[in-house]
Protein backbone atom coordinates (compact mmCIF):
# COMPACT_ATOMS: atom_id res chain seq x y z
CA UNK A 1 -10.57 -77.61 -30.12
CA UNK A 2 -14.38 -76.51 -30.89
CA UNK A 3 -15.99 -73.52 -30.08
CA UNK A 4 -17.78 -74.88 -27.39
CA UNK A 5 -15.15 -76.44 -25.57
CA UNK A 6 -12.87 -72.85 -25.62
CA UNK A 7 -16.04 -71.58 -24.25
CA UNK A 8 -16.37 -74.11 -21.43
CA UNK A 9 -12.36 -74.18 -20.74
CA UNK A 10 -12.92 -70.02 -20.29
CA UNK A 11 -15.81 -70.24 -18.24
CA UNK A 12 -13.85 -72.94 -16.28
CA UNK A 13 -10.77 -70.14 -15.65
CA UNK A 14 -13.16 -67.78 -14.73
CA UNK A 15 -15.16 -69.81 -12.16
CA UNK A 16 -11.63 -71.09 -10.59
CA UNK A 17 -10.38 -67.28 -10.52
CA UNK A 18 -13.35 -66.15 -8.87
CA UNK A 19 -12.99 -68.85 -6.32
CA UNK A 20 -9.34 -67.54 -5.53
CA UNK A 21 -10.54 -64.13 -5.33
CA UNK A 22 -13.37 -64.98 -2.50
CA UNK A 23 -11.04 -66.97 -0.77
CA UNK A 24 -8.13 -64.32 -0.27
CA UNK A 25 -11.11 -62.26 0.63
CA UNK A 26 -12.30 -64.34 3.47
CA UNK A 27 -8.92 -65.17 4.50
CA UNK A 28 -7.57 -61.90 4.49
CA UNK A 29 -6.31 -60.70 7.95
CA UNK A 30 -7.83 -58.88 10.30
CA UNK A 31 -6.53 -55.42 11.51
CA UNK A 32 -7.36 -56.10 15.14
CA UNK A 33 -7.05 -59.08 17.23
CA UNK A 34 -7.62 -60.43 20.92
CA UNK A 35 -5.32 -62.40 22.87
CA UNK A 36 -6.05 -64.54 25.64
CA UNK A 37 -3.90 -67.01 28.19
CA UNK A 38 -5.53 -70.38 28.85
CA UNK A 39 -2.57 -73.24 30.31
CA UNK A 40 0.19 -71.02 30.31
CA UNK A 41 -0.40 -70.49 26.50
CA UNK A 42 -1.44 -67.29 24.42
CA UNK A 43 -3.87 -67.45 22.24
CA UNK A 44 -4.73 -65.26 19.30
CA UNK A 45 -8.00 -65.00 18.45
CA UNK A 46 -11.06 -62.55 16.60
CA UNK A 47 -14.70 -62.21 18.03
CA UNK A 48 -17.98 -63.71 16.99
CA UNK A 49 -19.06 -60.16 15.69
CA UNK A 50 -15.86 -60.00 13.26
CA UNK A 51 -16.36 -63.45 11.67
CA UNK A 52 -20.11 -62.52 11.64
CA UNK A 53 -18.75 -59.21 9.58
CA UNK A 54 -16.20 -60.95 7.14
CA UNK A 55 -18.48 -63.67 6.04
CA UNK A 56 -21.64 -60.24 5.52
CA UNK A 57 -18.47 -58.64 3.86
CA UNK A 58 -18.02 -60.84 1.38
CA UNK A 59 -20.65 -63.59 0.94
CA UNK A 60 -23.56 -61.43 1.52
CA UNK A 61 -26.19 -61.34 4.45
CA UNK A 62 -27.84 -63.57 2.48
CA UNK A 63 -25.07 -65.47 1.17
CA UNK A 64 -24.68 -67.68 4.35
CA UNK A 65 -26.34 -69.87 7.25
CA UNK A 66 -25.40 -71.08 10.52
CA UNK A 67 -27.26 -73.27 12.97
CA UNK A 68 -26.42 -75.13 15.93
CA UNK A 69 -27.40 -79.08 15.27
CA UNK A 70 -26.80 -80.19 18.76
CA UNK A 71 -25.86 -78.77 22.36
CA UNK A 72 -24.91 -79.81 25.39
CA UNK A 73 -23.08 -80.03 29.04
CA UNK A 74 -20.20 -81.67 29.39
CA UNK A 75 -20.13 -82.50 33.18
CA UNK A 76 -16.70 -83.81 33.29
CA UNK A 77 -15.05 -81.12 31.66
CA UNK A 78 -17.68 -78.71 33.23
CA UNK A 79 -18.09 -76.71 30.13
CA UNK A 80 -21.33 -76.26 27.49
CA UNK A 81 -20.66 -77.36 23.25
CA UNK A 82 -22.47 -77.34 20.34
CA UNK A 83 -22.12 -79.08 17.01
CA UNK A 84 -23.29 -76.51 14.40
CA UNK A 85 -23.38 -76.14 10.80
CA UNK A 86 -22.43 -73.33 8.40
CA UNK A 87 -24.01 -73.18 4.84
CA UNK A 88 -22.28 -71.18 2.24
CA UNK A 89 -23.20 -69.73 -1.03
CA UNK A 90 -19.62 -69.52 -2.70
CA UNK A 91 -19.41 -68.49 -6.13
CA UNK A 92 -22.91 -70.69 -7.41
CA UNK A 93 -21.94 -73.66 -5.22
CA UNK A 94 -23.22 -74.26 -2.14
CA UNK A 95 -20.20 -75.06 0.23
CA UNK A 96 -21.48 -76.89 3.95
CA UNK A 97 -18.93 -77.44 6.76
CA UNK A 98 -19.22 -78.45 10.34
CA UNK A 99 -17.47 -78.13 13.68
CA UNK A 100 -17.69 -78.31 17.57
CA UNK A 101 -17.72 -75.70 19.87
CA UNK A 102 -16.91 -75.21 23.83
CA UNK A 103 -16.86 -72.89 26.52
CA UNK A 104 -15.94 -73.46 30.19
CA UNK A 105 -19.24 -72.82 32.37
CA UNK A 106 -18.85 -69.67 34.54
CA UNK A 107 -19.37 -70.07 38.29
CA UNK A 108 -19.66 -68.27 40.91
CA UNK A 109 -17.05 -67.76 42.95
CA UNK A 110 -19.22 -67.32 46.39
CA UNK A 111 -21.29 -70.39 45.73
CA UNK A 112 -20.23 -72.21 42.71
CA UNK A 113 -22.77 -72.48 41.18
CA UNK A 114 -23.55 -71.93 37.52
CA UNK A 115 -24.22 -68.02 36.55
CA UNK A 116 -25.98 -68.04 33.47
CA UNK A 117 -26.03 -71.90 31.52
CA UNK A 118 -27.92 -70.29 28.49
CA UNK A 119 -24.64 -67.24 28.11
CA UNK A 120 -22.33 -70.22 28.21
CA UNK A 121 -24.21 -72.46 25.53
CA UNK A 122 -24.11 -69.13 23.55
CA UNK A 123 -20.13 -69.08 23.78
CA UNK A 124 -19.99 -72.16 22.58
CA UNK A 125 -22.58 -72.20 19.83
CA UNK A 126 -19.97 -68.53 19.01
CA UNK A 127 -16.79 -70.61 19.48
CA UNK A 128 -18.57 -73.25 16.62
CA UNK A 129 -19.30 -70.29 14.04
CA UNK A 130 -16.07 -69.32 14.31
CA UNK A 131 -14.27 -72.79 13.84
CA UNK A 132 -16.79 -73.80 11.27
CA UNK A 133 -15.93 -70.23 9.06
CA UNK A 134 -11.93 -70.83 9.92
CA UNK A 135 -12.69 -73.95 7.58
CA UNK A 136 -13.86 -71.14 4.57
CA UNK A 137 -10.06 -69.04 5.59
CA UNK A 138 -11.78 -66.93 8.28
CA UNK A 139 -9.07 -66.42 10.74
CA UNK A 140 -7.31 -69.38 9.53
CA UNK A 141 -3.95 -67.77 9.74
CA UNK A 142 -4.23 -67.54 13.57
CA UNK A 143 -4.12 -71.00 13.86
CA UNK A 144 -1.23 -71.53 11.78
CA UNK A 145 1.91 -73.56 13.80
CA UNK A 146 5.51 -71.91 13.71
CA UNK A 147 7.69 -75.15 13.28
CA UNK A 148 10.74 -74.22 15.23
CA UNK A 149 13.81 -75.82 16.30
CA UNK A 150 14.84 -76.83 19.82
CA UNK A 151 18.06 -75.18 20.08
CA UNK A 152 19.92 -77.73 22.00
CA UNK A 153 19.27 -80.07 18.91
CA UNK A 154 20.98 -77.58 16.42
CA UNK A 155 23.78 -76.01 19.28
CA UNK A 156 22.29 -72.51 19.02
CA UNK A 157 21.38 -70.44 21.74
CA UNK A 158 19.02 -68.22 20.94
CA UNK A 159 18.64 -64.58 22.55
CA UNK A 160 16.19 -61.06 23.13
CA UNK A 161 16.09 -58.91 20.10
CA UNK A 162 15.66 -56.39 22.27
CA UNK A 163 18.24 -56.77 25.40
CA UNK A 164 20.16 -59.19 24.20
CA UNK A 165 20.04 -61.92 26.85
CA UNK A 166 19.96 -65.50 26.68
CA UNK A 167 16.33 -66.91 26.16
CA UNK A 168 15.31 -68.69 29.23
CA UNK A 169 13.03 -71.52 30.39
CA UNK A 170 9.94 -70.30 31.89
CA UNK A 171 7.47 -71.83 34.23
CA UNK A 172 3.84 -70.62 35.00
CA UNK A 173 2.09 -71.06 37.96
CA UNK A 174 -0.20 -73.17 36.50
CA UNK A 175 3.04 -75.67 35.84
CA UNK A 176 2.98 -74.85 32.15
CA UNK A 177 6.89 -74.49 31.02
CA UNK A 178 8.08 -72.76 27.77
CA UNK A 179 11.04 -73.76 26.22
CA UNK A 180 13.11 -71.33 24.93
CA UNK A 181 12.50 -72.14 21.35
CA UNK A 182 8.65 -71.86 22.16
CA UNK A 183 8.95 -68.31 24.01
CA UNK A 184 11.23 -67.75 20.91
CA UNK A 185 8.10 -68.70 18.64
CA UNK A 186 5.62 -66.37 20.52
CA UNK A 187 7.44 -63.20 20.54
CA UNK A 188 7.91 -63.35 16.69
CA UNK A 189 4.31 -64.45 15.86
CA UNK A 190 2.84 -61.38 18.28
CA UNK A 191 5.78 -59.20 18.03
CA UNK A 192 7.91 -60.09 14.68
CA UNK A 193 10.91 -61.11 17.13
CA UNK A 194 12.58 -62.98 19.54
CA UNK A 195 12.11 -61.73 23.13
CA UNK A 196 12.96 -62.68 26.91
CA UNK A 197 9.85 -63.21 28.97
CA UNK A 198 10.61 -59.80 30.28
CA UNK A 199 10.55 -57.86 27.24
CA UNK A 200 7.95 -60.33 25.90
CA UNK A 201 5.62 -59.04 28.64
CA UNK A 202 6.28 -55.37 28.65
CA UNK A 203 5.10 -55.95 24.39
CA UNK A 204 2.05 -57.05 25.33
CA UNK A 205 1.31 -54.29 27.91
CA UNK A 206 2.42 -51.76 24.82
CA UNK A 207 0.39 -53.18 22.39
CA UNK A 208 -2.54 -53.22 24.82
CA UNK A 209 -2.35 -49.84 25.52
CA UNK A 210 -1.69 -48.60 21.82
CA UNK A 211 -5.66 -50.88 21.54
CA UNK A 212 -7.03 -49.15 24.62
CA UNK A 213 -6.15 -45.82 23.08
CA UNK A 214 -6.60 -46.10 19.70
């Protein structure tokens, strides 16, 4: 092996370990997060102004770009999206990834009409940032899927960490059911165990509170 090409294979180690290092530091998770129900399902999520924050953090204000290539209403679905584009200066290499964006359009409740089309194109140009820096490890770990069992396939019934009951279907108003394997899946992702929807709930009004008075 020449000098050059122990030079190169170095340089090569280097680049690829700085790489690794930027990554874990844009996918690195964030100390607060926001939850939301939309369908009967809770979502985890982080705000425009925290991806906005992680990718100033660690690529630089200058180290990154986002624009909105196209916009739109989507009639039938009655909500506002936008294609958009994020440009990213990682490590010398110049790193360009693209995703849609939606949010519903708010309405008045008196009138139905539309209450402000231009705040609702802005959600979803916000909703495309933060899908297009998810593909850079932004808040990628919220979207990870818990693969989970249904118990009646493996004979297990499965039960509250905290009471001790028997896990229990559960419908929503909406007609959105969780199986017990899926309210199973929730409590450990948001809480680190298995609860009943009762316990499950009272959790989320503790940890909202413990946020409201932090």
């Amino acid at each position: 092996m020449t000098e050059a090409t122990a030079r190169r294979g170095a340089t090569d180690l280097a680049d690829k370990a700085a790489e690794r290092d930027t990554y874990a530091r844009l996918a690195a998770p964030f100390d607060t997060t926001f939850t939301d129900v939309r369908g009967g399902v809770e979502l985890t999520y982080i705000t425009g102004e925290q991806t906005v924050s992680r990718l100033n953090d660690v690529l630089g204000v200058g180290g990154w770009s986002f624009r909105v290539l196209q916009h739109d209403i989507n009639v039938e679905a009655d909500e506002a999206w936008a294609l958009g584009e994020l440009v990213a200066d990682i490590d010398g290499s110049t790193v360009v990834r693209q995703q849609f964006g939606s949010q519903k359009i708010k309405r008045s409740r008196s009138t139905g009409a539309p209450l402000d089309v231009g705040f609702d194109l802005k959600g979803a140009a916000t909703d495309c940032m933060k899908k297009c820096a998810s593909l850079l490890g932004v808040g990628l770990y919220l979207s990870r899927k818990e693969i989970v069992q249904h118990p009646r396939a493996v004979g297990v019934t499965l039960t509250c960490e905290e009471c001790g009951a028997e896990l229990k279907e559960t419908k929503f108003k909406d007609g959105t059911t969780w199986t017990p394997a899926q309210l199973a899946s929730h409590g450990r992702r948001k809480h680190g165990k298995a609860l009943c929807m009762d316990d499950y709930r009272r959790a989320n009004e503790a940890k909202k509170a413990s946020i409201l008075t932090a």
